[in-house]
Protein backbone atom coordinates (compact mmCIF):
# COMPACT_ATOMS: atom_id res chain seq x y z
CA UNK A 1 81.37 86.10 104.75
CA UNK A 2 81.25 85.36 101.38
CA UNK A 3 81.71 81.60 101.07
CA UNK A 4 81.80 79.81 97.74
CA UNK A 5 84.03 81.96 94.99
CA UNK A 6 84.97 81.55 91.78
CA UNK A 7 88.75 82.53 91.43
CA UNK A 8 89.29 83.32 88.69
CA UNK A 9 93.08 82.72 87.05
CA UNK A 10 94.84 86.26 87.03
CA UNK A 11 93.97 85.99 91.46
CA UNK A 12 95.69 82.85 91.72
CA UNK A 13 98.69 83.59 89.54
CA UNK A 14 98.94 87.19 91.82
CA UNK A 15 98.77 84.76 95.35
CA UNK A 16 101.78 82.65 93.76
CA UNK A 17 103.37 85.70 92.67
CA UNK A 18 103.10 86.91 96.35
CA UNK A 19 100.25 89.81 95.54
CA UNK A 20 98.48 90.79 98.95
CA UNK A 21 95.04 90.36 98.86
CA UNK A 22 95.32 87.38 95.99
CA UNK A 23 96.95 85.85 97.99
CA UNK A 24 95.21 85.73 101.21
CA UNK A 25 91.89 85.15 99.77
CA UNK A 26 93.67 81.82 98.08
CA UNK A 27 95.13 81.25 101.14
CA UNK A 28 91.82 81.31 102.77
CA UNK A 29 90.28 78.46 100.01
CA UNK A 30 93.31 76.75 100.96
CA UNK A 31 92.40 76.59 104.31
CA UNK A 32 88.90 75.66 103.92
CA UNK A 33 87.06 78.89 105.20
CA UNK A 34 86.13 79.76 101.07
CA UNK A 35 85.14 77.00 98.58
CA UNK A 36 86.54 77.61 95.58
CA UNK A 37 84.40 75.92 92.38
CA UNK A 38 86.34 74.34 89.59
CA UNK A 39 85.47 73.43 86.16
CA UNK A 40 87.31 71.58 83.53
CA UNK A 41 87.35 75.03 81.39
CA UNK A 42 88.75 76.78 84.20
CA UNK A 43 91.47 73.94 85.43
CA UNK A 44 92.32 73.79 81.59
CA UNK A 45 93.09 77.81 81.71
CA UNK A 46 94.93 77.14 85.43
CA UNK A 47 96.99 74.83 83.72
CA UNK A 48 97.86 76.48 80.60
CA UNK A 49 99.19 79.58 82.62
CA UNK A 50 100.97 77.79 84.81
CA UNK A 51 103.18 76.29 82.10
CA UNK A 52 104.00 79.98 81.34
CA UNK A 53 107.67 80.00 82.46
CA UNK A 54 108.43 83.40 81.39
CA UNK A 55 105.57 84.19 84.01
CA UNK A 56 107.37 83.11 86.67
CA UNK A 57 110.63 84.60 86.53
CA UNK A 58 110.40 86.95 88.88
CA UNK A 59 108.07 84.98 90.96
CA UNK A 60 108.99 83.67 94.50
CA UNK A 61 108.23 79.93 94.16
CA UNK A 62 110.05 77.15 92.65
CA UNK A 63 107.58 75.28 89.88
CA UNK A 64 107.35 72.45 92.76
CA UNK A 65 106.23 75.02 94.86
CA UNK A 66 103.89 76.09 92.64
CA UNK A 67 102.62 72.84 92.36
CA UNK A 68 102.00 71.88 95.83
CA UNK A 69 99.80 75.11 96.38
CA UNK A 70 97.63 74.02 93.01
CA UNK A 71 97.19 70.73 94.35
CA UNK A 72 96.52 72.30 98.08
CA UNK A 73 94.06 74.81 96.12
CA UNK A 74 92.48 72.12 94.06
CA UNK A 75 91.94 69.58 96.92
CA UNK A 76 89.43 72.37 98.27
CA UNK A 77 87.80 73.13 94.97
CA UNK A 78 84.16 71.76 94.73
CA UNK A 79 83.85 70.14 91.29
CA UNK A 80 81.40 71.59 89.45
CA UNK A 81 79.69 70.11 86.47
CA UNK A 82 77.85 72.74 83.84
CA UNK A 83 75.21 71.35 82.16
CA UNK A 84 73.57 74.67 80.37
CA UNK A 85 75.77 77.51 78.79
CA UNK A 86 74.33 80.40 79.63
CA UNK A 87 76.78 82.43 77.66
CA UNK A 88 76.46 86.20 78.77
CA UNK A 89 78.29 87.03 75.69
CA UNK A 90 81.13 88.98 77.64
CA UNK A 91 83.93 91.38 75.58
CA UNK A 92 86.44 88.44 75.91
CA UNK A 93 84.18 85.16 75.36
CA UNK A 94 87.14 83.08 76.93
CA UNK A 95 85.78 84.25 80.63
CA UNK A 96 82.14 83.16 79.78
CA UNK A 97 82.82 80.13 80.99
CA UNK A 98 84.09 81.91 84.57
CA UNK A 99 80.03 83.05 84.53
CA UNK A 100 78.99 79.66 83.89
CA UNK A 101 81.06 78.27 86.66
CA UNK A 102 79.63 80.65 88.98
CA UNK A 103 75.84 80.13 88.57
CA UNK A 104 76.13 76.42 87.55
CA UNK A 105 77.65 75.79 91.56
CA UNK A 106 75.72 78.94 92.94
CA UNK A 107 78.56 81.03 93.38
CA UNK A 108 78.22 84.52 95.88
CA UNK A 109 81.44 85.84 93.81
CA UNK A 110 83.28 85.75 91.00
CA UNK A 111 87.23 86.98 92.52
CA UNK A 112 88.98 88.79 89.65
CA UNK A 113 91.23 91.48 88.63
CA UNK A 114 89.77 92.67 85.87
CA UNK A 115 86.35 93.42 87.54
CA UNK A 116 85.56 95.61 84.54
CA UNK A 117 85.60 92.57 81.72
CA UNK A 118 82.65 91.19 83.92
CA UNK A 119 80.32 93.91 84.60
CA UNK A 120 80.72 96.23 81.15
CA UNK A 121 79.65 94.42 78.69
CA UNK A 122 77.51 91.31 79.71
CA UNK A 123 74.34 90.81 78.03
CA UNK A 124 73.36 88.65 81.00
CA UNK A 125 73.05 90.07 84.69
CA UNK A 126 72.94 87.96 87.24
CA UNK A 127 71.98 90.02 90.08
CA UNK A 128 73.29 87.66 93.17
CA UNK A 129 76.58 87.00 91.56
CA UNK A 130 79.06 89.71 92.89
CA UNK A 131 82.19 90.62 90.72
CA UNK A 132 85.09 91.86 93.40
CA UNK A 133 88.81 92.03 93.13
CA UNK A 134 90.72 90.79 95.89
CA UNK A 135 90.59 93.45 98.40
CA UNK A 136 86.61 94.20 97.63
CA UNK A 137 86.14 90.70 98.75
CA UNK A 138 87.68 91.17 101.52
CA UNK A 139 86.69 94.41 102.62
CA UNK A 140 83.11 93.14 101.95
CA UNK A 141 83.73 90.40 104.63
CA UNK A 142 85.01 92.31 107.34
């Protein structure tokens, strides 16, 4: 199984907007059998789209809701400290940081939706670190 995971922000806003495999695999951080890593660049980004009402409109929780499953997700996350930017120069530098998280707390996997971002254009490989959506995570683990 892959253990410790980098989720990145579009997986947990599809888990609170009731997506499938988003939102088992935060369900599964939630109950302890993934560690998630956190960062203060990534809990910055968490936090920004979650104060994106017009995101929620159609979603299924109430913003206390909401709440209660960041703190639930967050109470699992392993802090991670970076101390060296390794900056793989991706096409949108504002998921660099997602990269850094990963090898700075020895990530298996970086969870995202937009696998593509990741793998295309990084001037950096890091051949360990495994890009997956959702359901590639999972079907990897089964």
């Amino acid at each position: 199984m892959v253990r410790v995971v980098v989720v990145d922000t579009n997986v947990f806003v599809s888990a609170l907007l009731g997506k499938g495999a988003a939102n088992r695999v935060v369900a599964e951080c939630v109950a302890g059998d993934r560690e998630p890593l956190m960062a203060a660049a990534l809990l910055a980004e968490y936090e920004t789209v979650l104060s994106r009402a017009a995101l929620w409109t159609r979603g299924r929780l109430t913003a206390s809701e909401r709440d209660e499953v960041f703190d639930s997700f967050l109470a699992r996350c392993r802090w991670t400290r970076i101390f060296y930017a390794w900056r793989p120069n991706l096409r949108d530098e504002a998921d660099n940081h997602v990269v850094e998280l990963a090898v700075a707390g020895t990530a298996e996997a970086i969870v995202t939706a937009n696998v593509r971002d990741f793998k295309v254009a990084a001037e950096l490989r890091f051949p360990k670190l495994a890009v997956l959506t959702p359901a590639q995570l999972l079907r990897r683990d089964k």
